[in-house]
C-alpha atoms as a PDB file:
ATOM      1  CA  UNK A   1     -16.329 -59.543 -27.248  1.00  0.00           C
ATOM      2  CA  UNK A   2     -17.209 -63.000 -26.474  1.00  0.00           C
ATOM      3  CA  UNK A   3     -21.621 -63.355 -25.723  1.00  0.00           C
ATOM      4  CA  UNK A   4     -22.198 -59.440 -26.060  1.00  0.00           C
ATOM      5  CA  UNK A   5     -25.721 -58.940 -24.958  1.00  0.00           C
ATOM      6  CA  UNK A   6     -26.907 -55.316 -25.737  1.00  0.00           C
ATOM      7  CA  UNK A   7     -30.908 -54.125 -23.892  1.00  0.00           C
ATOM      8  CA  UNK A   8     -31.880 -51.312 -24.044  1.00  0.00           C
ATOM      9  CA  UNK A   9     -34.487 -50.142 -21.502  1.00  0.00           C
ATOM     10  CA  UNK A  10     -37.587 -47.791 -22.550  1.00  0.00           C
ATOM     11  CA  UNK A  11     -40.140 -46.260 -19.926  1.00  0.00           C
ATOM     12  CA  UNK A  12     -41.081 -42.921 -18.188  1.00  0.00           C
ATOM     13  CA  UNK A  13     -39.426 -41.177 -15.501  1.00  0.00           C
ATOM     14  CA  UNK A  14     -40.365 -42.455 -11.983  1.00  0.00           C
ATOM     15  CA  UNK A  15     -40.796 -46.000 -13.352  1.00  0.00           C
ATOM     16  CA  UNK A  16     -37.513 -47.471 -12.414  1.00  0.00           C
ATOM     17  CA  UNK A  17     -36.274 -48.557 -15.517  1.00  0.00           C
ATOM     18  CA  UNK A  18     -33.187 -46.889 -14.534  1.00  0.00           C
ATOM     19  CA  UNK A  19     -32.768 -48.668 -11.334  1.00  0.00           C
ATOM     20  CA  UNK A  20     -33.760 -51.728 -13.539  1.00  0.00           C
ATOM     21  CA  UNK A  21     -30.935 -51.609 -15.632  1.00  0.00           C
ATOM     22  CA  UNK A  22     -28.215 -50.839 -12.965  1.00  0.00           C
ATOM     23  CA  UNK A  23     -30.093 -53.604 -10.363  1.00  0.00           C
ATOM     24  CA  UNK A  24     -29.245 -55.923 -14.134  1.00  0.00           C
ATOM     25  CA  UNK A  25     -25.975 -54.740 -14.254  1.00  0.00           C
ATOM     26  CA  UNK A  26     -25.325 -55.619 -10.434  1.00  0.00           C
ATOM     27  CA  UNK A  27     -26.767 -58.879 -10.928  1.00  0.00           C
ATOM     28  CA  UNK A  28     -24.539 -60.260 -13.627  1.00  0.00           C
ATOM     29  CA  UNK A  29     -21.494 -58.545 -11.987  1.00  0.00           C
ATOM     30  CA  UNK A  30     -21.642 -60.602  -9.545  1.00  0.00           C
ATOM     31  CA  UNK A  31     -22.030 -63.351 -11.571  1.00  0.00           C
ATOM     32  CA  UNK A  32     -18.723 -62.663 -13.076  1.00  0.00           C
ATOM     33  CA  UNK A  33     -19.849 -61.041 -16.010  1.00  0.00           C
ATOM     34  CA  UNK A  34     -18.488 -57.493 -17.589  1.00  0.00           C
ATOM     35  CA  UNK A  35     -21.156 -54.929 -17.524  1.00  0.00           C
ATOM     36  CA  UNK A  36     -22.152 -51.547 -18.258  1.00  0.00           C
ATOM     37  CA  UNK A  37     -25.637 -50.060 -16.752  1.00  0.00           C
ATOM     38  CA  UNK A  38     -26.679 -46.653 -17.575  1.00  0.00           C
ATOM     39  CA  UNK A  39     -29.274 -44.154 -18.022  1.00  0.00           C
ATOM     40  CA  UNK A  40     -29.592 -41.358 -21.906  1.00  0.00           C
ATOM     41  CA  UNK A  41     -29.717 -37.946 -19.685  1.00  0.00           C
ATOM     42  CA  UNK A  42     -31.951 -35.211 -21.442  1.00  0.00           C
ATOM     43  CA  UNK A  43     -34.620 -33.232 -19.686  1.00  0.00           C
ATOM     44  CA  UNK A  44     -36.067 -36.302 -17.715  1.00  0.00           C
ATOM     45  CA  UNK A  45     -39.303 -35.099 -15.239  1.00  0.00           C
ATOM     46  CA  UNK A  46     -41.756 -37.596 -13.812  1.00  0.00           C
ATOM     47  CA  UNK A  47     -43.474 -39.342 -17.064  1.00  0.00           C
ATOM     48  CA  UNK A  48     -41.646 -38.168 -19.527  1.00  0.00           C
ATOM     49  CA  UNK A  49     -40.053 -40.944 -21.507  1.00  0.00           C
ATOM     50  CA  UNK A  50     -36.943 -42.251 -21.007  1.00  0.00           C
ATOM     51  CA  UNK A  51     -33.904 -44.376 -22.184  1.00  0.00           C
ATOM     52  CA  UNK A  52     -31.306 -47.172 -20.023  1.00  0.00           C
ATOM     53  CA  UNK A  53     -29.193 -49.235 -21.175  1.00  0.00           C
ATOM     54  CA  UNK A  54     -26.925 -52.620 -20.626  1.00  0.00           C
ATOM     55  CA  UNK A  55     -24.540 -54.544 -21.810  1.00  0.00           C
ATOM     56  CA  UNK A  56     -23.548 -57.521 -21.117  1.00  0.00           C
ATOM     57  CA  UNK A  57     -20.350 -60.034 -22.021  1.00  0.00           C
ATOM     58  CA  UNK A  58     -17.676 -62.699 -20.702  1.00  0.00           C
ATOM     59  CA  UNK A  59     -15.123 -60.320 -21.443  1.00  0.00           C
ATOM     60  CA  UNK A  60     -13.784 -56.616 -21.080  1.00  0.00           C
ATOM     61  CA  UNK A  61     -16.792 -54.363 -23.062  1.00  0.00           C
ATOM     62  CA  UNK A  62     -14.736 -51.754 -24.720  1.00  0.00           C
ATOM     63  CA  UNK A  63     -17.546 -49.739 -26.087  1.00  0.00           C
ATOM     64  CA  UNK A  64     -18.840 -46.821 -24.822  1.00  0.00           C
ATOM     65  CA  UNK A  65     -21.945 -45.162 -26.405  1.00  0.00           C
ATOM     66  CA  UNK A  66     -25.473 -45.853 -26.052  1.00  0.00           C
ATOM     67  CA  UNK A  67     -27.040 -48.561 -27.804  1.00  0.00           C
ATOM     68  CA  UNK A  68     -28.613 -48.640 -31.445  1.00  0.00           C
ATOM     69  CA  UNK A  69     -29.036 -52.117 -32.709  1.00  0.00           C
ATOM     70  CA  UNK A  70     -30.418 -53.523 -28.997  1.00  0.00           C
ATOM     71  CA  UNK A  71     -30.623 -57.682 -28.710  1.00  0.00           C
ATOM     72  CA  UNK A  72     -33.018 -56.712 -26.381  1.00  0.00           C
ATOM     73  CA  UNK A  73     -35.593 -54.347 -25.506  1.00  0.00           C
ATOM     74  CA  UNK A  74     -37.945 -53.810 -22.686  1.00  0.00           C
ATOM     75  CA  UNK A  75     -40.735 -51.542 -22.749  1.00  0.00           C
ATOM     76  CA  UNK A  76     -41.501 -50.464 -18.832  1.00  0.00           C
ATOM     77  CA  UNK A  77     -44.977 -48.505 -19.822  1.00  0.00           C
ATOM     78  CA  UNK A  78     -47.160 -49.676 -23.341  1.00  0.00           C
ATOM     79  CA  UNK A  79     -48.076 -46.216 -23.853  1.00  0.00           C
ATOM     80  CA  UNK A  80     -44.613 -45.297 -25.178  1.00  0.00           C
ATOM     81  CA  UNK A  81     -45.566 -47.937 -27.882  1.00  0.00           C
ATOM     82  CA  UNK A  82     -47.771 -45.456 -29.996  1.00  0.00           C
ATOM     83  CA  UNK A  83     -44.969 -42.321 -29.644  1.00  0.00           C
ATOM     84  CA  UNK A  84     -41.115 -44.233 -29.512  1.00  0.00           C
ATOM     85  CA  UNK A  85     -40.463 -46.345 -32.294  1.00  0.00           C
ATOM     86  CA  UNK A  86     -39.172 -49.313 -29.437  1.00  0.00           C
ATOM     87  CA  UNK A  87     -38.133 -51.437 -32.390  1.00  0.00           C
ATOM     88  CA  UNK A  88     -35.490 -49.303 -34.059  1.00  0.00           C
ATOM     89  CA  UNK A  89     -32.483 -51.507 -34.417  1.00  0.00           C
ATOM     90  CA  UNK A  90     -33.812 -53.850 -32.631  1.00  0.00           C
ATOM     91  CA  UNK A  91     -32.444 -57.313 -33.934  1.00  0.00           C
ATOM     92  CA  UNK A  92     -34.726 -59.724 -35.506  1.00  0.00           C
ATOM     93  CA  UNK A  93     -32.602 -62.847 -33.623  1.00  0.00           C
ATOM     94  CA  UNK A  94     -33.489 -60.546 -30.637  1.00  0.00           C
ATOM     95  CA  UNK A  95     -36.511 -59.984 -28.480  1.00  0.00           C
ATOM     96  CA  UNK A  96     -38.490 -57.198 -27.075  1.00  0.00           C
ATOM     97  CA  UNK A  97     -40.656 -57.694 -23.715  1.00  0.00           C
ATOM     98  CA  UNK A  98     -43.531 -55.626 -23.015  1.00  0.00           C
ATOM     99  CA  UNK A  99     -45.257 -54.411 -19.801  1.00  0.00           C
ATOM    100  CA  UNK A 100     -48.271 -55.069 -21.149  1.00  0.00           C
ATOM    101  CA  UNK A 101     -52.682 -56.889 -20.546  1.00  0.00           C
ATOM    102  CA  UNK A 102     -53.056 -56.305 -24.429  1.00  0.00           C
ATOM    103  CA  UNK A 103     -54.469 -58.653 -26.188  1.00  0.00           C
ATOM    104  CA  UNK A 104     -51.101 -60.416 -28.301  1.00  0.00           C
ATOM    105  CA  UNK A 105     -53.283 -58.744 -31.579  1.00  0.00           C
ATOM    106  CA  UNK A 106     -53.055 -55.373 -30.434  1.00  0.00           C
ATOM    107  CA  UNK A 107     -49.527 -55.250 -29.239  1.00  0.00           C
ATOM    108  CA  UNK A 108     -48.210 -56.918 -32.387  1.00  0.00           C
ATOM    109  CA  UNK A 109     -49.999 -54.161 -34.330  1.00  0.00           C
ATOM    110  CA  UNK A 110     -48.798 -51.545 -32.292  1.00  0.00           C
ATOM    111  CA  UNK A 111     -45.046 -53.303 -33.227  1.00  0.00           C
ATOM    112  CA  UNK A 112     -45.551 -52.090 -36.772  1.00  0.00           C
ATOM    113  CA  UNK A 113     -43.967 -55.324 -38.347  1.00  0.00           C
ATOM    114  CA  UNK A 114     -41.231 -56.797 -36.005  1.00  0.00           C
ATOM    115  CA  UNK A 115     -40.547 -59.905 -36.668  1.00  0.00           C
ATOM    116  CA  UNK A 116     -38.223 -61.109 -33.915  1.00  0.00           C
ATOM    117  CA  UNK A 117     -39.657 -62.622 -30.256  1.00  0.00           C
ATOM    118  CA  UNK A 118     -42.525 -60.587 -28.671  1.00  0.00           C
ATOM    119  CA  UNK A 119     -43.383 -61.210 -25.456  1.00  0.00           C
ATOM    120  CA  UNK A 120     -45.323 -59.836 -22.637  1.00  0.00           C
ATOM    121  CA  UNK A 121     -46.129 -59.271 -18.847  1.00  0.00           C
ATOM    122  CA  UNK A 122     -48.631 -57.539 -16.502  1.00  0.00           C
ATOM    123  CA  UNK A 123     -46.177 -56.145 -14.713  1.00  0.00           C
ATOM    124  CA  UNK A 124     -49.108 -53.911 -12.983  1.00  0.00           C
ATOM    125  CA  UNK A 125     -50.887 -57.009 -11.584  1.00  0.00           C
ATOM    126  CA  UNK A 126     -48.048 -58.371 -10.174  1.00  0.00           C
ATOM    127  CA  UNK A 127     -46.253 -55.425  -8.189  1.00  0.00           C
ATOM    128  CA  UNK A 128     -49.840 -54.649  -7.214  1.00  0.00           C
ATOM    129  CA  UNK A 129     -50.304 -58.010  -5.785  1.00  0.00           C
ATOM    130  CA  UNK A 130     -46.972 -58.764  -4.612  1.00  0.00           C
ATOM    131  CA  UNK A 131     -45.864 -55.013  -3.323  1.00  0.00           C
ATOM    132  CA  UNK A 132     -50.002 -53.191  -2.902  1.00  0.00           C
ATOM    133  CA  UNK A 133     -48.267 -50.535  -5.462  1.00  0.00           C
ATOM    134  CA  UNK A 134     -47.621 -49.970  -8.782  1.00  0.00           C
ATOM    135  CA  UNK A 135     -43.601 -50.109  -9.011  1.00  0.00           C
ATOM    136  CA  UNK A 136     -43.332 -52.097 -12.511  1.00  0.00           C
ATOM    137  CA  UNK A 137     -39.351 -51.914 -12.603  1.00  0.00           C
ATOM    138  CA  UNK A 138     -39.123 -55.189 -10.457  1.00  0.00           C
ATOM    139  CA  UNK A 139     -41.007 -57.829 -12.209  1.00  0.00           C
ATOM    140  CA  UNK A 140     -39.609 -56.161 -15.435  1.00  0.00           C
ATOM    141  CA  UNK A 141     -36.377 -57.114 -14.460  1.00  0.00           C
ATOM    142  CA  UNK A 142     -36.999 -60.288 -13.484  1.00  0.00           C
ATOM    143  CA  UNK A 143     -38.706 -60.929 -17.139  1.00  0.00           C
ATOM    144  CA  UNK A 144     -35.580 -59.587 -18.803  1.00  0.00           C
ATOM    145  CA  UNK A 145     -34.066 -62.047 -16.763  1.00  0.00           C
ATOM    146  CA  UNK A 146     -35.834 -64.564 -18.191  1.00  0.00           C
ATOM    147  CA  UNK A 147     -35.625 -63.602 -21.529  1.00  0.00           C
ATOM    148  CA  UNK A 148     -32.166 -63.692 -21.780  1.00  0.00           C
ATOM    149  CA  UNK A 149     -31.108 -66.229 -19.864  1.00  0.00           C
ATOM    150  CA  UNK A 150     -28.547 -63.989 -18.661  1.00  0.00           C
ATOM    151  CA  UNK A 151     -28.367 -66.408 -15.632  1.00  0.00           C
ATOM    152  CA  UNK A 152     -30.101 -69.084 -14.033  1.00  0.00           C
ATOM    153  CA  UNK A 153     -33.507 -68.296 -11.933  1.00  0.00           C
ATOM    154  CA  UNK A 154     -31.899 -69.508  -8.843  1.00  0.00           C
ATOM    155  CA  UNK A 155     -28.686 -67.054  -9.684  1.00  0.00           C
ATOM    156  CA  UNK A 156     -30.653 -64.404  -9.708  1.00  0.00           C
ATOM    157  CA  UNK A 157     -32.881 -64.610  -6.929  1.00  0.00           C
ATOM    158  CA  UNK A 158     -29.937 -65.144  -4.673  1.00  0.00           C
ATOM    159  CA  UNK A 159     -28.394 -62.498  -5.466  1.00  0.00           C
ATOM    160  CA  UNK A 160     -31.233 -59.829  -5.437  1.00  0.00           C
ATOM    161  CA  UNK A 161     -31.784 -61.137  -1.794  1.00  0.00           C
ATOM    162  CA  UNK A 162     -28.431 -59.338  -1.228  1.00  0.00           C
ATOM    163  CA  UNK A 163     -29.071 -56.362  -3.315  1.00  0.00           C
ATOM    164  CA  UNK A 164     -32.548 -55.389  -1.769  1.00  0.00           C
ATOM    165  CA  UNK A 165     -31.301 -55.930   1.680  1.00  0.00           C
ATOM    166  CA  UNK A 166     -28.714 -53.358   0.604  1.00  0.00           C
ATOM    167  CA  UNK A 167     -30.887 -51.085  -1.161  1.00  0.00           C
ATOM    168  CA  UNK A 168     -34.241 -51.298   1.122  1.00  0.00           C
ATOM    169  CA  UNK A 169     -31.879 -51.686   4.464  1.00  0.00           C
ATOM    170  CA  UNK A 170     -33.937 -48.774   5.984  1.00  0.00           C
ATOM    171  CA  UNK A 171     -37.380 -50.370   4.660  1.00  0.00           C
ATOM    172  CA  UNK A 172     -36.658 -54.145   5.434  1.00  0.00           C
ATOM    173  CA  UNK A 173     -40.486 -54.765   5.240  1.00  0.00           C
ATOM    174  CA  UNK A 174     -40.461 -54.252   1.155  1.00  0.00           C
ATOM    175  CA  UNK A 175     -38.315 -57.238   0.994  1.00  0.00           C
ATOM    176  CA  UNK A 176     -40.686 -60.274   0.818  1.00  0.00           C
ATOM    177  CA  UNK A 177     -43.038 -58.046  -1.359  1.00  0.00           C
ATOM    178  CA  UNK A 178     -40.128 -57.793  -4.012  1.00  0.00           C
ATOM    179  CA  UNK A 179     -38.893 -61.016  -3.775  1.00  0.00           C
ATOM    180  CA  UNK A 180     -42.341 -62.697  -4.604  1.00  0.00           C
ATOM    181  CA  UNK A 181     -42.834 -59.637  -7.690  1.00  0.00           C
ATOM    182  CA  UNK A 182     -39.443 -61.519  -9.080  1.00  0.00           C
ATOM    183  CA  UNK A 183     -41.007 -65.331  -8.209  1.00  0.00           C
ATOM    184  CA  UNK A 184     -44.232 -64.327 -10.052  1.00  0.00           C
ATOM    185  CA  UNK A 185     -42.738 -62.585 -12.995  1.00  0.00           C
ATOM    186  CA  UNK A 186     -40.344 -65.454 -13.568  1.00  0.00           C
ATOM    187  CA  UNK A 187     -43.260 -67.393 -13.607  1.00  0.00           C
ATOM    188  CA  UNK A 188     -45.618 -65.800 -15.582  1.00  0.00           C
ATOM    189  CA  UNK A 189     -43.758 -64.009 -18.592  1.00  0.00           C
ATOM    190  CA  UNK A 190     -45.405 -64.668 -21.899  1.00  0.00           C
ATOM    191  CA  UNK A 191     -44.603 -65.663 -25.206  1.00  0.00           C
ATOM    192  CA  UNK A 192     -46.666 -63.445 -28.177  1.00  0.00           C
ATOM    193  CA  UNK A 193     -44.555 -65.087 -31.022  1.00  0.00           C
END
């Protein structure tokens, strides 16, 4: 498979990283790419941890299990740092990005030794500023985004325009608020090392 991008999404339930990783998948659909988006099912409840996953390519993805040895990894809540090992398989050409107002010493400790890309976002700050709530999935998304390089910034604004009208058709007034949590995130990711 020809520019196979694996992430795999960690954060609690209620966070969104679920609606993350499909909102991902959506997103590079329609940019022509093959993708899978989906969500580990155990005993999910509100907080408890949980696992989503994507993949990404130019061509037909003929695998179908979850993922183990991630490109990417995104880590929705910080807390899950000190009780899921976020790194496991993670590849060292790879990157993990981190909801995170740690100071780049702390979170690198609490990485236990990755060496790959590390990098970081307040994802509270800006869904509080941009949305007056604490919904971290969307600038989470668009930092994954960024990461990657999946597509271009203009790509994927465009085409989130479409998706939220979709998804928030009954809430129109959550649009803007989104919109500028994507703007600011693509603007203020960080790079730890």
């Amino acid at each position: 498979m020809d520019n196979l991008i694996e992430i795999r999404w960690h954060g609690r339930g209620g966070q969104g990283a679920k609606t993350a990783s499909l909102l991902l998948a959506d997103a590079a659909f329609n940019t022509g790419k093959y993708i899978q988006g989906f969500p580990e099912y155990g005993p999910e409840r509100m907080g408890a941890p949980i696992v989503a996953y994507n993949r990404i390519s130019d061509t037909p993805i003929t695998i179908h299990s979850n993922i183990y040895e991630p490109d990417y990894v995104v880590v929705v809540d910080d807390t899950l740092l000190d009780c899921v090992d976020v790194t496991s398989g993670l590849k060292k050409d790879g990157a993990i990005v981190i909801n995170s107002k740690k100071d780049n010493e702390t979170l690198l400790k609490s990485l236990k030794g990755y060496e790959g890309s590390v990098y970081k976002i307040d994802a509270r700050k800006i869904s509080e500023e941009a949305l007056g709530r604490y919904f971290p999935n969307t600038p989470m998304l668009a930092a994954i985004v960024k990461v990657t390089g999946i597509m271009s910034d203009e790509d994927f604004l465009n085409d989130m325009v479409g998706s939220f009208k979709h998804k928030f058709a009954k809430k129109p007034e959550v649009i803007d608020g989104n919109m500028n949590a994507l703007r600011m995130a693509l603007d203020q990711i960080e790079k730890v090392k």
